[in-house]
Protein backbone atom coordinates (compact mmCIF):
# COMPACT_ATOMS: atom_id res chain seq x y z
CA UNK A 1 0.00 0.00 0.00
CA UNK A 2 1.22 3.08 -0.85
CA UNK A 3 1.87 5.98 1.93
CA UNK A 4 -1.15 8.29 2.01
CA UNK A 5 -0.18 11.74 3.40
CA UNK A 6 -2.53 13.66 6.27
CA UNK A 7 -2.92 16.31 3.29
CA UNK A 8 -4.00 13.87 0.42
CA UNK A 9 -6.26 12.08 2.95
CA UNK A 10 -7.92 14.77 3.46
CA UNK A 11 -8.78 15.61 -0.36
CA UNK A 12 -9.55 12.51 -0.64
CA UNK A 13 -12.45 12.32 2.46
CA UNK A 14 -13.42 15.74 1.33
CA UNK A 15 -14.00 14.66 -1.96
CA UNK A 16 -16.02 11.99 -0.39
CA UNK A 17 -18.63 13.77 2.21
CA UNK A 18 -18.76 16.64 -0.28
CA UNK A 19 -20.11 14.02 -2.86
CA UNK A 20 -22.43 11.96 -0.53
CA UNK A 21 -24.15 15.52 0.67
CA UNK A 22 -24.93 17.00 -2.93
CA UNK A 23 -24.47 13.46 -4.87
CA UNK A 24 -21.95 14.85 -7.23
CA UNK A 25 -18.36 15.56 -6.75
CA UNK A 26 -16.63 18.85 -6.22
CA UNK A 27 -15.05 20.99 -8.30
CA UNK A 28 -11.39 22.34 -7.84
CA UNK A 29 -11.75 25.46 -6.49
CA UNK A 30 -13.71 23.68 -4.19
CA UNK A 31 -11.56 21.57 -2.51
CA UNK A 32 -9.16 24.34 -2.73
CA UNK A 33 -11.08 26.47 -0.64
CA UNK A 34 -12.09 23.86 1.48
CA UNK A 35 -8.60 22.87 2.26
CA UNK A 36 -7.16 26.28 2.75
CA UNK A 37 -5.19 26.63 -0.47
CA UNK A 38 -4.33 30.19 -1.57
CA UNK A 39 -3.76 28.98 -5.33
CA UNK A 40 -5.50 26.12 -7.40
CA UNK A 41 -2.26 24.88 -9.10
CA UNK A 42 -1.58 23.74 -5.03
CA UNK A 43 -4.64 22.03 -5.67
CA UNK A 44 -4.30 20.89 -8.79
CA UNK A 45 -0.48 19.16 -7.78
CA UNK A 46 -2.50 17.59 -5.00
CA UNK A 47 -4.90 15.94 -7.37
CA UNK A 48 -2.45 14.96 -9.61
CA UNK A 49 -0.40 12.88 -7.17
CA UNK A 50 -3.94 11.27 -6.24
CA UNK A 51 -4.93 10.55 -9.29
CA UNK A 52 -1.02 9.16 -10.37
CA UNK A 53 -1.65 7.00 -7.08
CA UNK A 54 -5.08 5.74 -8.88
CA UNK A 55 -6.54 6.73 -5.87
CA UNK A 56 -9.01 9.16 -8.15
CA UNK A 57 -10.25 9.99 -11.65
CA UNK A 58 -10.02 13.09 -12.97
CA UNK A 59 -11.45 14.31 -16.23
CA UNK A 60 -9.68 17.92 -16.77
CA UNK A 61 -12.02 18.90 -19.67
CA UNK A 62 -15.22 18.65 -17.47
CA UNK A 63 -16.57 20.20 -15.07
CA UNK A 64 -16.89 18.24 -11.58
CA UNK A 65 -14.78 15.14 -12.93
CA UNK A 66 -12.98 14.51 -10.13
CA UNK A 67 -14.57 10.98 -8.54
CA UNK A 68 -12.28 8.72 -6.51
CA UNK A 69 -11.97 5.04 -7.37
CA UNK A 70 -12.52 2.18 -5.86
CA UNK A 71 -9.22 2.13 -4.34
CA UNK A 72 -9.63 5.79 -3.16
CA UNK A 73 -13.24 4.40 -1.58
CA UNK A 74 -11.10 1.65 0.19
CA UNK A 75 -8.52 4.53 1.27
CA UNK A 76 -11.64 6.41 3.40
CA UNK A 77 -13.27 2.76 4.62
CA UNK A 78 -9.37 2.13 6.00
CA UNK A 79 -8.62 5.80 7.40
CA UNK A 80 -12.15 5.61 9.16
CA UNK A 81 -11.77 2.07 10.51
CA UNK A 82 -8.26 3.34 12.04
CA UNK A 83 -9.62 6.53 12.96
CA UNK A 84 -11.80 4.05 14.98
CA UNK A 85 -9.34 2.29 16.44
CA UNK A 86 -7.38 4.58 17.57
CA UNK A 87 -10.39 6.14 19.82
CA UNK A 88 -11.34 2.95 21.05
CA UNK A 89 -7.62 2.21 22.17
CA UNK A 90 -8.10 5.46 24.68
């Protein structure tokens, strides 16, 4: 597995609630003003690492293209379930 960083892992469950509450994925700008960025190419590296880790899809010539994959679903399932874990070990 490869190593997730705090900062992709949280694009990545942002991406996620943001496309359960209005059942369709963000845009860029977005997530970049949801994470704090000051410039969308930040945001845009960001998504291109994710997406190079197959962790999302990303259709640039489309609006609201960015959906994770199945292995970016499995990425949220395992940073919840450890998330989980590490409350319960308090």
């Amino acid at each position: 597995m490869e190593f997730i960083s705090k900062k992709q892992q949280a694009i990545i469950d942002f991406i996620e609630k943001f496309s359960f509450e209005f059942h369709y994925p963000p845009s860029i700008r977005e997530i970049a003003v949801a994470m704090g960025h000051q410039s969308i190419s930040t945001t845009h590296g960001f998504i291109k690492h994710l997406e190079n880790k197959k962790l999302l899809s990303w259709r640039r010539n489309q609006q609201r293209a960015i959906v994770l994959t199945i292995k970016g679903m499995n990425q949220v399932i395992k940073a919840g379930a450890s998330e989980i874990n590490a409350k319960a070990e308090l």
